[in-house]
Protein backbone atom coordinates (compact mmCIF):
# COMPACT_ATOMS: atom_id res chain seq x y z
CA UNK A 1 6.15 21.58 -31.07
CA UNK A 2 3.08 20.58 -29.71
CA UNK A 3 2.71 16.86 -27.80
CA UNK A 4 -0.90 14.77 -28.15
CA UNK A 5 -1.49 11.90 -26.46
CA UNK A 6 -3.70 9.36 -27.82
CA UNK A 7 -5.47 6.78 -25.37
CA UNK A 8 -7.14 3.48 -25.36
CA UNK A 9 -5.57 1.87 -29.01
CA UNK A 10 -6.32 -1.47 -29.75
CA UNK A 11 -3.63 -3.94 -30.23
CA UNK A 12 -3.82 -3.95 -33.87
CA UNK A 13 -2.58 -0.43 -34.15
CA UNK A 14 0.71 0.50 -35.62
CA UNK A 15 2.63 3.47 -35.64
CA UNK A 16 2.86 4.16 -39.37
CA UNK A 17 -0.95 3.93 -39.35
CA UNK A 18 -1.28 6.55 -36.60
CA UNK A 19 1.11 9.21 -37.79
CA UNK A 20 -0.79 8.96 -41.24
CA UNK A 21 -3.88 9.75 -39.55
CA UNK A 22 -2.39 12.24 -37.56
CA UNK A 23 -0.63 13.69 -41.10
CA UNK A 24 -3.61 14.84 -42.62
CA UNK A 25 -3.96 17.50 -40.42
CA UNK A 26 -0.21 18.99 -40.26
CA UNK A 27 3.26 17.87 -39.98
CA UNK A 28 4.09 15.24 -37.86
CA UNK A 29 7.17 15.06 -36.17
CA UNK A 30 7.42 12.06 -33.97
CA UNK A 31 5.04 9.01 -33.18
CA UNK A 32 5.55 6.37 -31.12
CA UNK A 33 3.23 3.77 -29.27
CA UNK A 34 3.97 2.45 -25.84
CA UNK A 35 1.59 -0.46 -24.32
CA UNK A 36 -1.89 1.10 -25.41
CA UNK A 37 -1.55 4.29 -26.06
CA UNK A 38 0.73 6.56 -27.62
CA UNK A 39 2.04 10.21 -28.56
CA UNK A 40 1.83 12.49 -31.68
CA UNK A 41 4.34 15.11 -31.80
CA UNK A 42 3.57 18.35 -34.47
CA UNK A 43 4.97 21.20 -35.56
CA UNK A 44 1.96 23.26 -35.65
CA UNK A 45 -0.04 24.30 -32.89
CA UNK A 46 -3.02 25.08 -35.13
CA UNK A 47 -2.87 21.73 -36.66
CA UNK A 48 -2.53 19.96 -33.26
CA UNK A 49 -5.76 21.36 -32.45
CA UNK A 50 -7.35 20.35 -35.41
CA UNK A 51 -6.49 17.14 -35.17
CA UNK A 52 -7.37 16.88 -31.76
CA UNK A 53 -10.95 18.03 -32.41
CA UNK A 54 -11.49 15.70 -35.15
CA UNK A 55 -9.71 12.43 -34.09
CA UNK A 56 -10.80 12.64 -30.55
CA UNK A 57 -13.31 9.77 -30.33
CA UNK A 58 -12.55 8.19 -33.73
CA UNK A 59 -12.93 4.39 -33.93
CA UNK A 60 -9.58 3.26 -35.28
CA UNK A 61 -10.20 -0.48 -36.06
CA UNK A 62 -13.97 -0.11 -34.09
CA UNK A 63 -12.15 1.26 -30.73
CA UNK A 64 -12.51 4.75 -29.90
CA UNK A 65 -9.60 6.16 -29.11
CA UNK A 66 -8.78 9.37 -26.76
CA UNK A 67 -7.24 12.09 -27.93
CA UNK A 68 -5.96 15.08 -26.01
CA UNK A 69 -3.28 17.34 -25.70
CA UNK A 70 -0.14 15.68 -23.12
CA UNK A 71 -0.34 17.87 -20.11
CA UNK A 72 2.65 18.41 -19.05
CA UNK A 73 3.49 14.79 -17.29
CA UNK A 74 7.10 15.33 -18.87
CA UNK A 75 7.53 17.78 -15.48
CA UNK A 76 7.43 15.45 -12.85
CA UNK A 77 9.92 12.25 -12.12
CA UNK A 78 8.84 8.90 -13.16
CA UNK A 79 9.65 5.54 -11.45
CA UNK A 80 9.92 2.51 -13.49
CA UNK A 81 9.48 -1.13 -12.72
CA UNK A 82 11.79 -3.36 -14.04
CA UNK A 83 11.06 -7.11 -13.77
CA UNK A 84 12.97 -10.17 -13.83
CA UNK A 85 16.93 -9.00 -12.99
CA UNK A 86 19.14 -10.32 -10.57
CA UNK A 87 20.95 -8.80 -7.74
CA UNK A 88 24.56 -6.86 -7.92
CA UNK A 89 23.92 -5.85 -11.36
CA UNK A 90 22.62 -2.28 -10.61
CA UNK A 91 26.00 -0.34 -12.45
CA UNK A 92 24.91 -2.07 -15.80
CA UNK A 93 20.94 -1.92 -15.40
CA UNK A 94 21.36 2.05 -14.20
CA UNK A 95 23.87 2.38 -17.65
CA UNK A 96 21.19 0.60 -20.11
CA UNK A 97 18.58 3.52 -18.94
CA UNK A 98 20.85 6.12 -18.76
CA UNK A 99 20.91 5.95 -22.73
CA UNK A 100 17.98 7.84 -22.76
CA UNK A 101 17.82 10.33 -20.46
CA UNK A 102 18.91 11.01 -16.47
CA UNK A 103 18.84 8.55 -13.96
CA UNK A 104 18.23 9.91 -10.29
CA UNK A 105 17.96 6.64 -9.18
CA UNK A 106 18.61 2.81 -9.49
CA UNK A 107 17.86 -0.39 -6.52
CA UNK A 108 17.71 -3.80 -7.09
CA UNK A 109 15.31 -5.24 -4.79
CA UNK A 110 15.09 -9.49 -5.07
CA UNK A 111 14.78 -10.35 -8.44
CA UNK A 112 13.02 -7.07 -9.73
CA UNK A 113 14.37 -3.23 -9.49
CA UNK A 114 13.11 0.28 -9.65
CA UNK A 115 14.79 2.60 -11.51
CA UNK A 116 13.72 6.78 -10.78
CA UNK A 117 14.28 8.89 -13.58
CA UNK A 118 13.60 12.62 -14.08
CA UNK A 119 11.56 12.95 -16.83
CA UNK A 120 8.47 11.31 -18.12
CA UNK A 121 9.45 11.59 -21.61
CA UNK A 122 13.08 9.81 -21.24
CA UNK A 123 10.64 7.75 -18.97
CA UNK A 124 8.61 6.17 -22.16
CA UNK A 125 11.50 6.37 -24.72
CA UNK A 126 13.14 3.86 -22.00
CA UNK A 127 10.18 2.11 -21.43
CA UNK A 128 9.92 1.32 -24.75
CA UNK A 129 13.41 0.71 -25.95
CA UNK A 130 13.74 -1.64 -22.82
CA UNK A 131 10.92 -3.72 -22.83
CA UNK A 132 10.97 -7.66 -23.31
CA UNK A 133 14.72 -7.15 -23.84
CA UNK A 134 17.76 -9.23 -22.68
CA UNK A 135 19.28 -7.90 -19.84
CA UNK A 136 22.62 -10.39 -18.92
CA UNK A 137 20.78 -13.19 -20.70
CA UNK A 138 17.18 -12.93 -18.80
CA UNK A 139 14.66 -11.22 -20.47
CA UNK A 140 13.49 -8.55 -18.77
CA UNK A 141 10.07 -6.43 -18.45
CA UNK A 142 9.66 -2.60 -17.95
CA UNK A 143 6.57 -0.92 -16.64
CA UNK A 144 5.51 2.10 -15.06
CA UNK A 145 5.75 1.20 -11.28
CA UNK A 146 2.43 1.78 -9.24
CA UNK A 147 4.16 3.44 -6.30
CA UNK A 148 4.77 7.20 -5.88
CA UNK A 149 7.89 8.09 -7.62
CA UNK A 150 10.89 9.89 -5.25
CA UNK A 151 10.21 13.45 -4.34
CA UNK A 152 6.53 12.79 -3.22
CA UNK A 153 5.56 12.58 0.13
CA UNK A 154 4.56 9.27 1.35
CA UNK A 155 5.03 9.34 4.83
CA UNK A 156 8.55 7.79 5.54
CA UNK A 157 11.74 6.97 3.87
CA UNK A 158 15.09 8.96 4.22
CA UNK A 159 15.66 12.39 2.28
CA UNK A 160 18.23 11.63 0.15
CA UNK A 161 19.70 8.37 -1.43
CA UNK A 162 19.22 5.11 -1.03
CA UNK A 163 16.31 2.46 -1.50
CA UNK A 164 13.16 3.35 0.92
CA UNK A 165 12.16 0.13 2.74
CA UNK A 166 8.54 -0.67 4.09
CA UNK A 167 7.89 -0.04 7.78
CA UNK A 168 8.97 -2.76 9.95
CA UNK A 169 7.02 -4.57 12.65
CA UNK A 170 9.69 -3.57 15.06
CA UNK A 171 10.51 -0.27 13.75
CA UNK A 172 10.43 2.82 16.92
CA UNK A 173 7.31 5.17 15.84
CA UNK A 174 7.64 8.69 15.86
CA UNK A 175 7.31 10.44 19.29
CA UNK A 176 3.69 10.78 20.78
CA UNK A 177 2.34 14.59 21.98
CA UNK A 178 3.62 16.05 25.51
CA UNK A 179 2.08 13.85 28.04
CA UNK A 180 0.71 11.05 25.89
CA UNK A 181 1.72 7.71 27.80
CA UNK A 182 4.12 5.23 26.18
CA UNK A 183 4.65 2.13 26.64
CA UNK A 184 7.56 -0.38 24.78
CA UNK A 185 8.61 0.92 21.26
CA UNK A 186 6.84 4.32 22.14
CA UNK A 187 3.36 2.41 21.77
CA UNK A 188 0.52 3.99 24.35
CA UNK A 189 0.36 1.77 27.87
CA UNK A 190 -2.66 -0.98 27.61
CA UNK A 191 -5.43 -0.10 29.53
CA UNK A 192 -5.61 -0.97 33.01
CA UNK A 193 -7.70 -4.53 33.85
CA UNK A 194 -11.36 -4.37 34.71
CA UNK A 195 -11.60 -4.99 39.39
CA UNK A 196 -12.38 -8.03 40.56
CA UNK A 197 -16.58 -8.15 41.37
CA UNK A 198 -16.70 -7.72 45.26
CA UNK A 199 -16.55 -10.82 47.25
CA UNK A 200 -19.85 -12.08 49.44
CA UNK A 201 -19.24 -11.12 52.87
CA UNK A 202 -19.05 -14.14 55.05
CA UNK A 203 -21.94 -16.05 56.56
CA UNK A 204 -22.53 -15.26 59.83
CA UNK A 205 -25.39 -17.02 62.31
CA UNK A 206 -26.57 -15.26 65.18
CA UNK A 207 -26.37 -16.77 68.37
CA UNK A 208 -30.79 -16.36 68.60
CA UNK A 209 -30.58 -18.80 65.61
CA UNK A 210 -27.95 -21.27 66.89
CA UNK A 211 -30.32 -21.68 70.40
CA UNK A 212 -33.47 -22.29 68.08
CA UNK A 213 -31.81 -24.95 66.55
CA UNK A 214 -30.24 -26.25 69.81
CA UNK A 215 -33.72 -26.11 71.06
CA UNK A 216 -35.14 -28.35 68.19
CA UNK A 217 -32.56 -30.72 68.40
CA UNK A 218 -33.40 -31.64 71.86
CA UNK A 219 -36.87 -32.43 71.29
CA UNK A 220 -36.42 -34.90 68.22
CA UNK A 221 -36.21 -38.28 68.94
CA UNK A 222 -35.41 -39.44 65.46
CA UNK A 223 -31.46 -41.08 65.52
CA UNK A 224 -30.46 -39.83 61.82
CA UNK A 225 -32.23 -36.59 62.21
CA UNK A 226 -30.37 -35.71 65.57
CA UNK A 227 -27.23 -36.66 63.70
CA UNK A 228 -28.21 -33.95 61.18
CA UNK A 229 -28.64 -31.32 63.18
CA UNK A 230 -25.96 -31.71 65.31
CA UNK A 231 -23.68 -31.83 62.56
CA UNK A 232 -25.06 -28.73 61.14
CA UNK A 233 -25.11 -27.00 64.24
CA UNK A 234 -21.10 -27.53 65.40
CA UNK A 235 -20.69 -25.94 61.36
CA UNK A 236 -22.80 -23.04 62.31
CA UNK A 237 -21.23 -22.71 65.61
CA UNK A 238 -17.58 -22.50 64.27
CA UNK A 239 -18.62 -19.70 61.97
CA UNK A 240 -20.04 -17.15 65.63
């Protein structure tokens, strides 16, 4: 049994409309459309070929759709998003998707959960035997989650079990290289403040200046300006 997928559909497709398409180039086993796009299962090899070759780029209702052979997704684990569910109910959510195929996986998170399972194709029969369905009398809304799926390496989480939470503000980092300085939390040591700029070394007057203005202060005869100077001379004098 060969498996085609068949990309970008528009909305008005159905699935009795795509399996006859699909039927006039061999036996067709299995058809079923998820979202907007879907896949062909036939008996014949041969005829999956043929029909991939001639439907690929056919406009079904003016869209062209995409037509390939499905390579091998079905080998790889698949994480689902499941919308609109409330906590403590993860024994009866995991059961619902456990109807069609293994469940590695199951964490309510809020009000939405993620459920792992092993294979993509028990993925997309859940997916879309789930969808807009009631789930303990709330409608609920399963999608293909856009994070990495458990098993591929993203850089933190525990190895087995359990939900993986996001990194934490507060969380310790892993250990630095032998000799790298550390500061709190394992975090490198700020670097050091800039020196102060040097300080002016202090005025000094030399005692040749102090007598030249000694000198000038005895020959004015001007009140205010002799109360100047000597002001400004006892200053300069305290600083020798």
């Amino acid at each position: 049994m060969v498996k085609i997928f068949v990309g970008n559909l528009p909305s008005e497709a159905e699935t009795d409309e795509i399996q006859s398409l699909f039927s006039q180039y061999g036996t067709v086993t299995e058809c079923a459309i998820i979202k907007n796009f879907a896949f062909v299962h036939m008996d014949d090899r041969k005829s999956a070929t043929k029909a991939i070759r001639s439907l690929h780029l056919y406009k079904l209702h003016g869209t062209p759709i995409n037509v390939e052979a499905s390579r091998g997704k079905n080998q790889g684990p698949v994480k689902l998003h499941v919308a609109n569910v409330e906590k403590g109910a993860e024994e009866e959510l995991r059961a619902s998707f456990e109807e069609y195929g293994t469940v590695t996986e199951c964490a309510i998170i809020k009000n939405f959960a993620f459920v792992h399972m092993s294979n993509f194709d028990e993925a997309m029969d859940a997916m879309k035997g789930l969808d807009n369905t009631d789930f303990q009398g709330k409608r609920i809304h399963v999608q293909i989650s856009k994070s990495r799926p458990r098993g591929e390496d993203d850089g933190y989480g525990p190895e087995s079990g359990g939900y993986w939470p996001p990194r934490f503000p507060d969380e310790r980092p892993e250990p630095g290289p032998p000799g790298y300085p550390r500061g709190r939390y394992g975090y490198p040591h700020p670097p050091p403040p800039p020196p102060p700029p040097p300080r002016r070394p202090p005025y000094r007057v030399s005692f040749a200046c102090a007598s030249h203005i000694g000198r000038v202060l005895l020959r004015t005869s001007h009140f205010k300006l002799k109360r100047f100077y000597s002001t400004r001379i006892q200053s300069f004098l305290l600083k020798l």
